[in-house]
PDB file of N, CA and C in Angstrom:
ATOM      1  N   UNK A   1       0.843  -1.189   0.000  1.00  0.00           N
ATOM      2  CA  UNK A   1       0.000   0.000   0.000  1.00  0.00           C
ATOM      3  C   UNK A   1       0.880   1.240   0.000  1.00  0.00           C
ATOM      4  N   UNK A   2       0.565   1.909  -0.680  1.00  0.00           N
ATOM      5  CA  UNK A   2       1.484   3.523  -0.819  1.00  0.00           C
ATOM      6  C   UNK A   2       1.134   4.319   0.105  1.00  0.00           C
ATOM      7  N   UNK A   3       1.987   5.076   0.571  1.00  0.00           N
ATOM      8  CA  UNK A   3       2.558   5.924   2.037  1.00  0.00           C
ATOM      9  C   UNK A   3       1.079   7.145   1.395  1.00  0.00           C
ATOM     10  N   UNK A   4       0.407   7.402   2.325  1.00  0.00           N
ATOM     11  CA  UNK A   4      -0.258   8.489   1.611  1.00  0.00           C
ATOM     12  C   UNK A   4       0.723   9.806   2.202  1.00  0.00           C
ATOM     13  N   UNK A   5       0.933  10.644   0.956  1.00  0.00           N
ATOM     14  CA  UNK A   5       1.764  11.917   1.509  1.00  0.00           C
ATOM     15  C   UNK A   5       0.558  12.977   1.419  1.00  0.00           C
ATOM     16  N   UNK A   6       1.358  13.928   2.541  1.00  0.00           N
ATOM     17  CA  UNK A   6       0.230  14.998   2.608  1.00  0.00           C
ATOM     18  C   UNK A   6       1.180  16.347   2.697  1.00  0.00           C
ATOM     19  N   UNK A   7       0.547  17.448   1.301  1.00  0.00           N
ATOM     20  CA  UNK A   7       1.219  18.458   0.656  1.00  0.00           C
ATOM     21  C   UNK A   7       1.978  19.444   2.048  1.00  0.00           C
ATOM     22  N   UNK A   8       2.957  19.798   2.052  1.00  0.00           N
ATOM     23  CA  UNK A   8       3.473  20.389   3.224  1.00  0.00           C
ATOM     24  C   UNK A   8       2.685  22.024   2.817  1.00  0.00           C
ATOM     25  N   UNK A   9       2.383  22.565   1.732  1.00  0.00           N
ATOM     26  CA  UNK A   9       2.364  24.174   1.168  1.00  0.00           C
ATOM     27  C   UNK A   9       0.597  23.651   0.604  1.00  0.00           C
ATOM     28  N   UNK A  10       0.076  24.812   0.910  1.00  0.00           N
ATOM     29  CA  UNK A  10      -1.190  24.714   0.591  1.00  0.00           C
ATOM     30  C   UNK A  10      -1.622  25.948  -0.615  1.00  0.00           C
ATOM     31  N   UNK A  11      -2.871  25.388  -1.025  1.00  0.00           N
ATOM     32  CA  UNK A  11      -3.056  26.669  -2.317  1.00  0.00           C
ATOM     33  C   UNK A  11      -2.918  27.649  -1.703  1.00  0.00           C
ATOM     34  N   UNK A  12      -2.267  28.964  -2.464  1.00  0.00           N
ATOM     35  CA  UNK A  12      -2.550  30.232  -1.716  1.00  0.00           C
ATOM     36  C   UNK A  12      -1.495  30.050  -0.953  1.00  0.00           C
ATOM     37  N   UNK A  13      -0.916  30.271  -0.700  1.00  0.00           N
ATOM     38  CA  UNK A  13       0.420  29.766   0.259  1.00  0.00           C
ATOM     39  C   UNK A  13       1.920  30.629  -1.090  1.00  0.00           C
ATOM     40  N   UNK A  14       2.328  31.739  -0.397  1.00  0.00           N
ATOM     41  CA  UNK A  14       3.661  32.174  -0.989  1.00  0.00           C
ATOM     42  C   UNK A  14       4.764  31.455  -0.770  1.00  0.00           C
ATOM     43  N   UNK A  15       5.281  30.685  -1.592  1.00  0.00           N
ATOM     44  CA  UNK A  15       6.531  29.840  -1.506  1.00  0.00           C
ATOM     45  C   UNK A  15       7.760  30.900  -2.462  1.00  0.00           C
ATOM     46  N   UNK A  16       9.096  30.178  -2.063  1.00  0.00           N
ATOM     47  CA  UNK A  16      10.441  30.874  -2.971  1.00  0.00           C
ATOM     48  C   UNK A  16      11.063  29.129  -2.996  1.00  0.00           C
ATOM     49  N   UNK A  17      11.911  29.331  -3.698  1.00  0.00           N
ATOM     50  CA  UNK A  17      12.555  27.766  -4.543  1.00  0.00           C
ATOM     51  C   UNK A  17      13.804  28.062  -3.508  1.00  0.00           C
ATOM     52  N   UNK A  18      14.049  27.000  -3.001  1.00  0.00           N
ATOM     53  CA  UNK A  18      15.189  26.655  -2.072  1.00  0.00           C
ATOM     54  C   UNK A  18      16.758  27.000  -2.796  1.00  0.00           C
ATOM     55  N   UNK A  19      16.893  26.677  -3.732  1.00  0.00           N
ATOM     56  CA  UNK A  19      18.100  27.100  -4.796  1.00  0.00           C
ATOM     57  C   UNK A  19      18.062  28.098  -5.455  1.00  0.00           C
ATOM     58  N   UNK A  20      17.343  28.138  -6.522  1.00  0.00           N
ATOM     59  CA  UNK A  20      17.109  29.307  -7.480  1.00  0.00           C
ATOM     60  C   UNK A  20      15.949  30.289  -7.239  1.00  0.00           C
ATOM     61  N   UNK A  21      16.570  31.997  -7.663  1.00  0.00           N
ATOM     62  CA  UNK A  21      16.026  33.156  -6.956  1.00  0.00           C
ATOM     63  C   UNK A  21      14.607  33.076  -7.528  1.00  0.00           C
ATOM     64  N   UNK A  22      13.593  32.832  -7.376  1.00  0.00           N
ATOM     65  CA  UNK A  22      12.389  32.673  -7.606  1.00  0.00           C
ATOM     66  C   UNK A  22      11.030  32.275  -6.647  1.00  0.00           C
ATOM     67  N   UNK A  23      10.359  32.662  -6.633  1.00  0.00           N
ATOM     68  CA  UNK A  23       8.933  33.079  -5.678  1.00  0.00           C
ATOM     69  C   UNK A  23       7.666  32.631  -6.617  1.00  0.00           C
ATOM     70  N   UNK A  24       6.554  32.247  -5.864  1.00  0.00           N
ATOM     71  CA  UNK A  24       5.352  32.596  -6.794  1.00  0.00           C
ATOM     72  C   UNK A  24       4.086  31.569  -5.361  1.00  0.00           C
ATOM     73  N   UNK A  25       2.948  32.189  -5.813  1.00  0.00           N
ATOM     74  CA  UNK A  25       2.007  31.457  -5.191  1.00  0.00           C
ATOM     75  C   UNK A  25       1.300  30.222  -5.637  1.00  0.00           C
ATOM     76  N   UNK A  26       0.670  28.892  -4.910  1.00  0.00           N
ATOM     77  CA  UNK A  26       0.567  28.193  -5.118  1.00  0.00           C
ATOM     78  C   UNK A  26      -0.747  27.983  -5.410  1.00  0.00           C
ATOM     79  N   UNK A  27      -1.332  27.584  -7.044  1.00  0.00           N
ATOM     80  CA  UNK A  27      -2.692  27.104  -7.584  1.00  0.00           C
ATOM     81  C   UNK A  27      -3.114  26.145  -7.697  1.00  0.00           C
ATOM     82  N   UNK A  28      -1.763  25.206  -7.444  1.00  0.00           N
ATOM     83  CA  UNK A  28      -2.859  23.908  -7.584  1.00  0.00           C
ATOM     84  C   UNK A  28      -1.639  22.510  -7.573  1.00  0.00           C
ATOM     85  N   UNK A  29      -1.599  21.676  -6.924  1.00  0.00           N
ATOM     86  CA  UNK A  29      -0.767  20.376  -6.073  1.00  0.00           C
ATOM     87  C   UNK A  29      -1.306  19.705  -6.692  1.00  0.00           C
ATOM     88  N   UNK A  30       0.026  18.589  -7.259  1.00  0.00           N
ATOM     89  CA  UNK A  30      -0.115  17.053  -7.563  1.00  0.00           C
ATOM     90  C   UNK A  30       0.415  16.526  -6.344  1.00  0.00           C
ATOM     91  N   UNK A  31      -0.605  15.454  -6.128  1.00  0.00           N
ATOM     92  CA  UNK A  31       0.455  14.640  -4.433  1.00  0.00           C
ATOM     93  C   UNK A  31       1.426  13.678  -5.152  1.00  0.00           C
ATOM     94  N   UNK A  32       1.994  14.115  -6.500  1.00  0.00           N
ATOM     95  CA  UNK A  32       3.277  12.658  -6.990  1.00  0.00           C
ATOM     96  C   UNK A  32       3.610  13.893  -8.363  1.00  0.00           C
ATOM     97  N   UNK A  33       4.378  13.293  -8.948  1.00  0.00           N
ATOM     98  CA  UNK A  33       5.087  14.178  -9.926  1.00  0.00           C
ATOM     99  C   UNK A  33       3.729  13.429 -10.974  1.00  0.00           C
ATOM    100  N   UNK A  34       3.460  14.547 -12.031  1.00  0.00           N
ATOM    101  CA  UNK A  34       2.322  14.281 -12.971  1.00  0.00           C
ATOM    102  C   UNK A  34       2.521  15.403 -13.903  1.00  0.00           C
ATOM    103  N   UNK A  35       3.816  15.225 -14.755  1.00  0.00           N
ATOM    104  CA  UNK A  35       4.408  16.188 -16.072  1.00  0.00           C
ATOM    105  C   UNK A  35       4.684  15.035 -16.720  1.00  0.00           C
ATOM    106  N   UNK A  36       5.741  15.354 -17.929  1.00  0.00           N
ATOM    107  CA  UNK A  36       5.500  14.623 -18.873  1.00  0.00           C
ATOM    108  C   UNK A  36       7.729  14.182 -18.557  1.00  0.00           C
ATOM    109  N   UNK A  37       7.322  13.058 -18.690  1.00  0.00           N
ATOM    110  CA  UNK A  37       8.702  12.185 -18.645  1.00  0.00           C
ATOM    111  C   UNK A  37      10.003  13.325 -19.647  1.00  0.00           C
ATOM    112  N   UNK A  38       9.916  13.773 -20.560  1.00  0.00           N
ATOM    113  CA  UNK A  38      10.866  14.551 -21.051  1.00  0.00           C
ATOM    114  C   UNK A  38      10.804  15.817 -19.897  1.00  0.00           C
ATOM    115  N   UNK A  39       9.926  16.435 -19.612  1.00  0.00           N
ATOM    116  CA  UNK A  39       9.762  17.604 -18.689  1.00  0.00           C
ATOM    117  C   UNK A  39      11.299  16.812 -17.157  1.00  0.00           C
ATOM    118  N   UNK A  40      10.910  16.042 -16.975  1.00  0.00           N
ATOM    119  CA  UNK A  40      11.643  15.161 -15.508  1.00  0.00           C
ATOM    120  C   UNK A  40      13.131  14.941 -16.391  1.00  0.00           C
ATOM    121  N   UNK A  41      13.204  14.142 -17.298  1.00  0.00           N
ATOM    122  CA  UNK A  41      14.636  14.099 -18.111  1.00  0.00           C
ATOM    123  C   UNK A  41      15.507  15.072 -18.241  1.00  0.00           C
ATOM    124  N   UNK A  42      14.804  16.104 -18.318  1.00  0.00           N
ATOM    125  CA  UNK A  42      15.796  17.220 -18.465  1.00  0.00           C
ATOM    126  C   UNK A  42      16.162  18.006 -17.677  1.00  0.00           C
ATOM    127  N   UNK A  43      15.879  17.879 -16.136  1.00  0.00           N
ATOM    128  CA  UNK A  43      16.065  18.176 -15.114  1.00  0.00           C
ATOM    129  C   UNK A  43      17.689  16.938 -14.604  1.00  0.00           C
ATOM    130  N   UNK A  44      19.041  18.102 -14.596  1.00  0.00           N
ATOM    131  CA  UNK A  44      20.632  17.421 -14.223  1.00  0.00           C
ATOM    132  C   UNK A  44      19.897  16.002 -13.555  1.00  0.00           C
ATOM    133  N   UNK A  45      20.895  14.497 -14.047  1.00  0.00           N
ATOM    134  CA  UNK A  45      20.362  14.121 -13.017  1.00  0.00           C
ATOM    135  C   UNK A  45      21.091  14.238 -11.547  1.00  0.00           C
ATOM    136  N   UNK A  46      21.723  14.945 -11.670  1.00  0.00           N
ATOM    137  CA  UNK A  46      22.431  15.110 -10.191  1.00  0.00           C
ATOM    138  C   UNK A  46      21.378  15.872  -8.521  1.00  0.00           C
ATOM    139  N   UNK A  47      20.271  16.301  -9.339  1.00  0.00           N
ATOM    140  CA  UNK A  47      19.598  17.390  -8.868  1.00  0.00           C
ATOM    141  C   UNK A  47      18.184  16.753  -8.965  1.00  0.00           C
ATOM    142  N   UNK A  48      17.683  15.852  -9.648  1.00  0.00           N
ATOM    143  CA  UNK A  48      16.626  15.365  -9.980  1.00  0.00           C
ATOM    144  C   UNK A  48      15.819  15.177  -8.862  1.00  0.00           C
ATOM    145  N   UNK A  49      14.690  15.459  -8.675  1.00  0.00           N
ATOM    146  CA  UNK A  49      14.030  15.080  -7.120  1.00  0.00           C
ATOM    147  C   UNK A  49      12.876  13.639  -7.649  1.00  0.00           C
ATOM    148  N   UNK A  50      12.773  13.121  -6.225  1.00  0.00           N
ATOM    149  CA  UNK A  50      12.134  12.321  -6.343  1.00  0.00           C
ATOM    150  C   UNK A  50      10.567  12.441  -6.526  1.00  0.00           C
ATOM    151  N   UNK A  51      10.244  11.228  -7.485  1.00  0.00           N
ATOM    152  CA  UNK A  51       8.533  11.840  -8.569  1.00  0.00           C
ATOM    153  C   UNK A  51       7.628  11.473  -7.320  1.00  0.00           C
ATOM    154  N   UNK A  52       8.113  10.494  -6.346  1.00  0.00           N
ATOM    155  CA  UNK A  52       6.913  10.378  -4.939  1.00  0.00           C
ATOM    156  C   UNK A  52       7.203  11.503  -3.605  1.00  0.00           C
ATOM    157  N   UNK A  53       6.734  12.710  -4.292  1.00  0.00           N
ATOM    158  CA  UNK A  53       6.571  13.844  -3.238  1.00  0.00           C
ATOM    159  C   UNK A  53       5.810  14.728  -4.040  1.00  0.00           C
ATOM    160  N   UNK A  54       4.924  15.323  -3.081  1.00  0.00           N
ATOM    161  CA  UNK A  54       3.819  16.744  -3.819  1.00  0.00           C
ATOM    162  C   UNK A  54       4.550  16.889  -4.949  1.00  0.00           C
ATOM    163  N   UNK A  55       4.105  17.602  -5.660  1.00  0.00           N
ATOM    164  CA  UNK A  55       4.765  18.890  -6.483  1.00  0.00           C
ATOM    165  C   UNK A  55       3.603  20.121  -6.801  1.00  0.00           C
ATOM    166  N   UNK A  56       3.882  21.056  -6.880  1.00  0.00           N
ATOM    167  CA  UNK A  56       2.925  22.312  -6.654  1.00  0.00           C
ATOM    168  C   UNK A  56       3.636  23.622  -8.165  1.00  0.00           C
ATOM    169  N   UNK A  57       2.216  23.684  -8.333  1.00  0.00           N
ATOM    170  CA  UNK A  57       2.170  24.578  -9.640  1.00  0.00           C
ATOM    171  C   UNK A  57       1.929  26.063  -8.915  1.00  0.00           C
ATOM    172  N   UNK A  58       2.751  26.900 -10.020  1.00  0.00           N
ATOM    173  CA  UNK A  58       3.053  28.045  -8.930  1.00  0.00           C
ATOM    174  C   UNK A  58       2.688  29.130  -9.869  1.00  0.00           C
ATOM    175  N   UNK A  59       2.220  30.442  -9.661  1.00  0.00           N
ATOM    176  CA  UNK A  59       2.130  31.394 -10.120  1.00  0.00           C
ATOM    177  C   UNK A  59       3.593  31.847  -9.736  1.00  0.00           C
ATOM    178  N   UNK A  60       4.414  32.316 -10.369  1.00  0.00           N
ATOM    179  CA  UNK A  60       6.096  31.955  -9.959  1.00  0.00           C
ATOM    180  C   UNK A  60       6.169  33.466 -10.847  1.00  0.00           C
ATOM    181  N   UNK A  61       7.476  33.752 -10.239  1.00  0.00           N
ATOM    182  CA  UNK A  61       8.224  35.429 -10.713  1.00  0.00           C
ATOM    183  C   UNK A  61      10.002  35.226 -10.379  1.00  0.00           C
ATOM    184  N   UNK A  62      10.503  36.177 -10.907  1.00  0.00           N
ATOM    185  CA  UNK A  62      11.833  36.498 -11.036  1.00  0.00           C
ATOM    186  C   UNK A  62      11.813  38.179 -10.614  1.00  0.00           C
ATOM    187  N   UNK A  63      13.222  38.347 -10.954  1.00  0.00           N
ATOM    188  CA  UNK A  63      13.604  39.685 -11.027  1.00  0.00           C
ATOM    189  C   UNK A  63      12.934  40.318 -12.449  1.00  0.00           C
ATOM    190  N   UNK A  64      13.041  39.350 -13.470  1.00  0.00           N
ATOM    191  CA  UNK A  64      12.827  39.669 -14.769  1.00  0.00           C
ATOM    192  C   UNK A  64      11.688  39.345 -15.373  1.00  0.00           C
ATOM    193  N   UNK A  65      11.063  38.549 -14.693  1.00  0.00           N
ATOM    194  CA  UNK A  65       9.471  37.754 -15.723  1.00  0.00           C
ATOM    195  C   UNK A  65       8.624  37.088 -14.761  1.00  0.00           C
ATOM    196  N   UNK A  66       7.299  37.004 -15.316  1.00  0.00           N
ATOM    197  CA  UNK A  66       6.315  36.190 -14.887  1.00  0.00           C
ATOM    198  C   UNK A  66       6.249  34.710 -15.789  1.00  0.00           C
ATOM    199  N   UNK A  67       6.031  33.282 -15.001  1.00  0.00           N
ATOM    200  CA  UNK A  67       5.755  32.394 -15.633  1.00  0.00           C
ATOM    201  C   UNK A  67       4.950  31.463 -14.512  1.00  0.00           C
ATOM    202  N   UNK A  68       5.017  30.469 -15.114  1.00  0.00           N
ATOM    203  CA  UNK A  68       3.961  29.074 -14.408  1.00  0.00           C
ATOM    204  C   UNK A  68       5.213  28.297 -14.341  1.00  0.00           C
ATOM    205  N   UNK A  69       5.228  27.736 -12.868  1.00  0.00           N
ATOM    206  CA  UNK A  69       6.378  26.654 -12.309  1.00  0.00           C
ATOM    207  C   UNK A  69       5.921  25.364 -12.020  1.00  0.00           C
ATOM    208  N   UNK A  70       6.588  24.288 -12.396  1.00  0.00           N
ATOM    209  CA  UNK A  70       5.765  22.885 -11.550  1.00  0.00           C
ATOM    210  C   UNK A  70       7.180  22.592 -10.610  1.00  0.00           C
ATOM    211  N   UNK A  71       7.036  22.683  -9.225  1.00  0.00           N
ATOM    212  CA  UNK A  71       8.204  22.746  -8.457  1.00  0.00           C
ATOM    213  C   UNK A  71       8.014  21.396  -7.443  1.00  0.00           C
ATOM    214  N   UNK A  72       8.780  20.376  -7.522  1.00  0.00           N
ATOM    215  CA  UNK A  72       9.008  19.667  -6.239  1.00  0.00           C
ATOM    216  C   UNK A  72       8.794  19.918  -5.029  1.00  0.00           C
ATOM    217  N   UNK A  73       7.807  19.495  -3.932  1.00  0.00           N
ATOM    218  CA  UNK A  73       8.076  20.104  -2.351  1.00  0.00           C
ATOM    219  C   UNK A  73       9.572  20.329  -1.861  1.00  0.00           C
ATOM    220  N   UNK A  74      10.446  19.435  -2.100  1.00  0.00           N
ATOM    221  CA  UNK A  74      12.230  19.518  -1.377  1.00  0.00           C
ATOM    222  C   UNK A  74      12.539  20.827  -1.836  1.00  0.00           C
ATOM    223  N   UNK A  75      12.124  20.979  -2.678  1.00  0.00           N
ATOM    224  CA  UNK A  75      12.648  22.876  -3.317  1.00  0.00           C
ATOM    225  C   UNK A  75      11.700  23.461  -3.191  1.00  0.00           C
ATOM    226  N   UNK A  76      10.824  23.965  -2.229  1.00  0.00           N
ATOM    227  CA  UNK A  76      10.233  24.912  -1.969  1.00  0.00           C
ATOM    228  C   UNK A  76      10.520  24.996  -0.334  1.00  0.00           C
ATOM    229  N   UNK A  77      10.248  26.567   0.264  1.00  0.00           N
ATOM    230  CA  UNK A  77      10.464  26.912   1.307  1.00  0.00           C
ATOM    231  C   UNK A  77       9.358  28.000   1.331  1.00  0.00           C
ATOM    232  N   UNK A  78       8.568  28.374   2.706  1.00  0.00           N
ATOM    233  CA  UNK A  78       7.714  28.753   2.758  1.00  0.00           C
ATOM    234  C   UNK A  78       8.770  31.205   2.046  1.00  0.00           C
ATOM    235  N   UNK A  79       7.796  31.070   1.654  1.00  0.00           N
ATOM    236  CA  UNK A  79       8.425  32.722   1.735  1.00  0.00           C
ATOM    237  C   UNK A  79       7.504  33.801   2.503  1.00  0.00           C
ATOM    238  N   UNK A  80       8.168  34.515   3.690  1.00  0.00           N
ATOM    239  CA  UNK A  80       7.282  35.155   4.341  1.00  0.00           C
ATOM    240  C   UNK A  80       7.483  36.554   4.586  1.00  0.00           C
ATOM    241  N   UNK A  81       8.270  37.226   3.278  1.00  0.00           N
ATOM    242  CA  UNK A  81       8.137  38.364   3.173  1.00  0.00           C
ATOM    243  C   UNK A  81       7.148  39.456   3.196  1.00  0.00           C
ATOM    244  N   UNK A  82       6.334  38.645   3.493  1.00  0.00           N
ATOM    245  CA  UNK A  82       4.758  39.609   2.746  1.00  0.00           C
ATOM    246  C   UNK A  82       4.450  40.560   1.197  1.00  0.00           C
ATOM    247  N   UNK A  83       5.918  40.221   0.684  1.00  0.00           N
ATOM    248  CA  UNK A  83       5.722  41.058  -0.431  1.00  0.00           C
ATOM    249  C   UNK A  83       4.299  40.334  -1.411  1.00  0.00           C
ATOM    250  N   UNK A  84       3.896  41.123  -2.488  1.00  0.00           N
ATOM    251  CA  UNK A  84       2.643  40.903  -3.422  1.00  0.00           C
ATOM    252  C   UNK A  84       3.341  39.887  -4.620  1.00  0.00           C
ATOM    253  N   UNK A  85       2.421  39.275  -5.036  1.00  0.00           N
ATOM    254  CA  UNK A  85       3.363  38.340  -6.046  1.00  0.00           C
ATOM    255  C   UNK A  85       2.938  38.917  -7.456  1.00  0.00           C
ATOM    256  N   UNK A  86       3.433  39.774  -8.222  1.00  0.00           N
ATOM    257  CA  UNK A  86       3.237  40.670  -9.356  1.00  0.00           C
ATOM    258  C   UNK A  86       2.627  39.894 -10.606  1.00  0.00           C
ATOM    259  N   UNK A  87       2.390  38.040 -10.398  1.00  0.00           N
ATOM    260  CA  UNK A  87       1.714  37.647 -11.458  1.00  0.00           C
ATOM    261  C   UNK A  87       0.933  38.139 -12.154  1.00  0.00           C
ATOM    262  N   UNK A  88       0.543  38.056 -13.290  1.00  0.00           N
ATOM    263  CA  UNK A  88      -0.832  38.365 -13.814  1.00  0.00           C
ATOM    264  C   UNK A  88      -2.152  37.561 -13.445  1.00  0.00           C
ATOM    265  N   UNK A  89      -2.019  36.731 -13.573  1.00  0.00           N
ATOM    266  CA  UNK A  89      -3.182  35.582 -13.445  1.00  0.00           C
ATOM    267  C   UNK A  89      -3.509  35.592 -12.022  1.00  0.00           C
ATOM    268  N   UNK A  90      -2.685  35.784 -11.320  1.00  0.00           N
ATOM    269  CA  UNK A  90      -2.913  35.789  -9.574  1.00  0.00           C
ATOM    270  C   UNK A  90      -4.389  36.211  -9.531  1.00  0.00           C
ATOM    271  N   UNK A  91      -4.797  37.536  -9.801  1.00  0.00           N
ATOM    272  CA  UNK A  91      -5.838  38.349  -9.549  1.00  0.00           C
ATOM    273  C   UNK A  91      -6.683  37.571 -10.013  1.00  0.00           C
ATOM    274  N   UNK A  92      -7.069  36.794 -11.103  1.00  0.00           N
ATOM    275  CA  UNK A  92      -7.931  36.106 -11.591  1.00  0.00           C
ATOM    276  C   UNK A  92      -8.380  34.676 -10.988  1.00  0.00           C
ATOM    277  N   UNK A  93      -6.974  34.179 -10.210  1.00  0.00           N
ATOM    278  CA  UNK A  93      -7.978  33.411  -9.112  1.00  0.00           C
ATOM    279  C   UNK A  93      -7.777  33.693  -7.862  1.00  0.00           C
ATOM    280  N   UNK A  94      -7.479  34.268  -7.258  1.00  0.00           N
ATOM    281  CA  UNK A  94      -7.129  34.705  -5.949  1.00  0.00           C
ATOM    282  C   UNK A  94      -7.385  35.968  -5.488  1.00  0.00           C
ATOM    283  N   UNK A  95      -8.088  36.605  -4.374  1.00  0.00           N
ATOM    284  CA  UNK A  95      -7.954  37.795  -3.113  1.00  0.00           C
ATOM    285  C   UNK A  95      -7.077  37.969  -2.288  1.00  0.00           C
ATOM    286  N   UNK A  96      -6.222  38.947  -2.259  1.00  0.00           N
ATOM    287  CA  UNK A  96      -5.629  39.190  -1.163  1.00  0.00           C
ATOM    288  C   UNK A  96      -5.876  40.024  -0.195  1.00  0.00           C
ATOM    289  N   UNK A  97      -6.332  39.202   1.120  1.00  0.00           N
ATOM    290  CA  UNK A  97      -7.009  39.819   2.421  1.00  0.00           C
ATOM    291  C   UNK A  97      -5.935  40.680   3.041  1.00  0.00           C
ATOM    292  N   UNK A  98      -6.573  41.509   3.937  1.00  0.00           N
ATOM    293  CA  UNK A  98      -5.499  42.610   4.557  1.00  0.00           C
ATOM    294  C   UNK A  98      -4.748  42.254   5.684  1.00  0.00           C
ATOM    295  N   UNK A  99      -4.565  40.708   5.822  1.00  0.00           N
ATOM    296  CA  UNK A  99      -3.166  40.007   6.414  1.00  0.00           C
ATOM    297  C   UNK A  99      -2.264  40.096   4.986  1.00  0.00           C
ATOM    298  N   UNK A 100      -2.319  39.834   3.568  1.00  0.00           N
ATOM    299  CA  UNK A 100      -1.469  39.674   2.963  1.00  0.00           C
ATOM    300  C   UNK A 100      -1.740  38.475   2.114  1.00  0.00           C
ATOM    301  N   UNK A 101      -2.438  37.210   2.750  1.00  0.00           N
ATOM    302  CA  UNK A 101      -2.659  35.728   2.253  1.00  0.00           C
ATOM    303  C   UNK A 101      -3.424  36.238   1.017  1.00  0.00           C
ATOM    304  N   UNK A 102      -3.289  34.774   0.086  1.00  0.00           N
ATOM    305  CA  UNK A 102      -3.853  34.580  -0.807  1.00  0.00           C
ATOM    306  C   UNK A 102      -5.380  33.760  -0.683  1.00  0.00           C
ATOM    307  N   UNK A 103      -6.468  34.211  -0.742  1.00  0.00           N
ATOM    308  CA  UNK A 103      -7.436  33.617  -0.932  1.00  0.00           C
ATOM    309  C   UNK A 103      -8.157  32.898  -2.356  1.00  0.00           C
ATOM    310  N   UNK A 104      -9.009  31.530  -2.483  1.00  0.00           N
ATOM    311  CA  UNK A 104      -9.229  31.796  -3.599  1.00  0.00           C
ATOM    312  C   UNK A 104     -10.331  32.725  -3.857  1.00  0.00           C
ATOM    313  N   UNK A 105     -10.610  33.085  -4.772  1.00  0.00           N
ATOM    314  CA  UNK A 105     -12.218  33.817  -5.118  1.00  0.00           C
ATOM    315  C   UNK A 105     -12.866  33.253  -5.574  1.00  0.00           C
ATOM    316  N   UNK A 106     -14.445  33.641  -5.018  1.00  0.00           N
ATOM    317  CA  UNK A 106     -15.248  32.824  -5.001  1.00  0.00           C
ATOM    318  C   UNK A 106     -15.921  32.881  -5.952  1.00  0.00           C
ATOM    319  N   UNK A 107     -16.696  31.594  -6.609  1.00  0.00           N
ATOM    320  CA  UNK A 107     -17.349  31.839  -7.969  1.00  0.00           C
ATOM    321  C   UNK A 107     -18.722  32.286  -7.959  1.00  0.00           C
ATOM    322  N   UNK A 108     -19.130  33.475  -8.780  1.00  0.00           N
ATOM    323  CA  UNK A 108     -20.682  33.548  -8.648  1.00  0.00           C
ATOM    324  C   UNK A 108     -21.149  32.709  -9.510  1.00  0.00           C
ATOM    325  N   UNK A 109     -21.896  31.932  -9.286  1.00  0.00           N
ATOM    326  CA  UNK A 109     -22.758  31.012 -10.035  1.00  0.00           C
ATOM    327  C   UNK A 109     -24.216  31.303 -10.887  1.00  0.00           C
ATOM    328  N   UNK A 110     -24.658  32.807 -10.605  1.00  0.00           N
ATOM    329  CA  UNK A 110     -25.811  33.107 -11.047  1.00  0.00           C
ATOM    330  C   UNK A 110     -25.767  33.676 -12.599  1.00  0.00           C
TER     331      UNK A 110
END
């Protein structure tokens, strides 16, 4: 029977990558790696993380750009700067309450 793992970073949750200078908020967790086998190949294998741990899709930023990250839990660390995460898409699913957190927003259905 497989270990059930449970995501350490939750949606909405500001993470930064343990190695490389990069930040972004979290939209949405695989509890196992679920990209495409060339995506994992081309990751050194010296550095390669293991495919049985979360991995979390990130509204992710740089100094220089906005993009979409699929990041391993071992390389993420919570980030608790309070800074705003300058994505674009952020706003489109998420509120940010006047602690700072990311909420999702809620859908009107009517």
């Amino acid at each position: 029977m497989d270990k059930l793992r449970v995501a350490k970073f939750k949606i909405g949750q500001v993470v930064r990558h343990r190695i490389y200078p990069f930040r972004g908020v979290v939209f949405d967790v695989d509890p196992t790696f679920s990209n495409t086998d060339e995506w994992y190949d081309s990751i050194p294998a010296d550095i390669r993380p293991s495919k049985d741990q979360p991995f979390y899709h990130l509204f992710a930023e740089n100094s220089e750009t906005e993009y979409v990250a699929y990041v391993s839990e071992q390389n993420l660390v919570p980030d608790n700067s309070g800074d705003p995460i300058r994505h674009p898409q952020v706003d489109e699913v998420f509120d940010r309450d006047d602690t700072g957190q990311y909420r999702t927003r809620s859908v009107d259905l009517q």
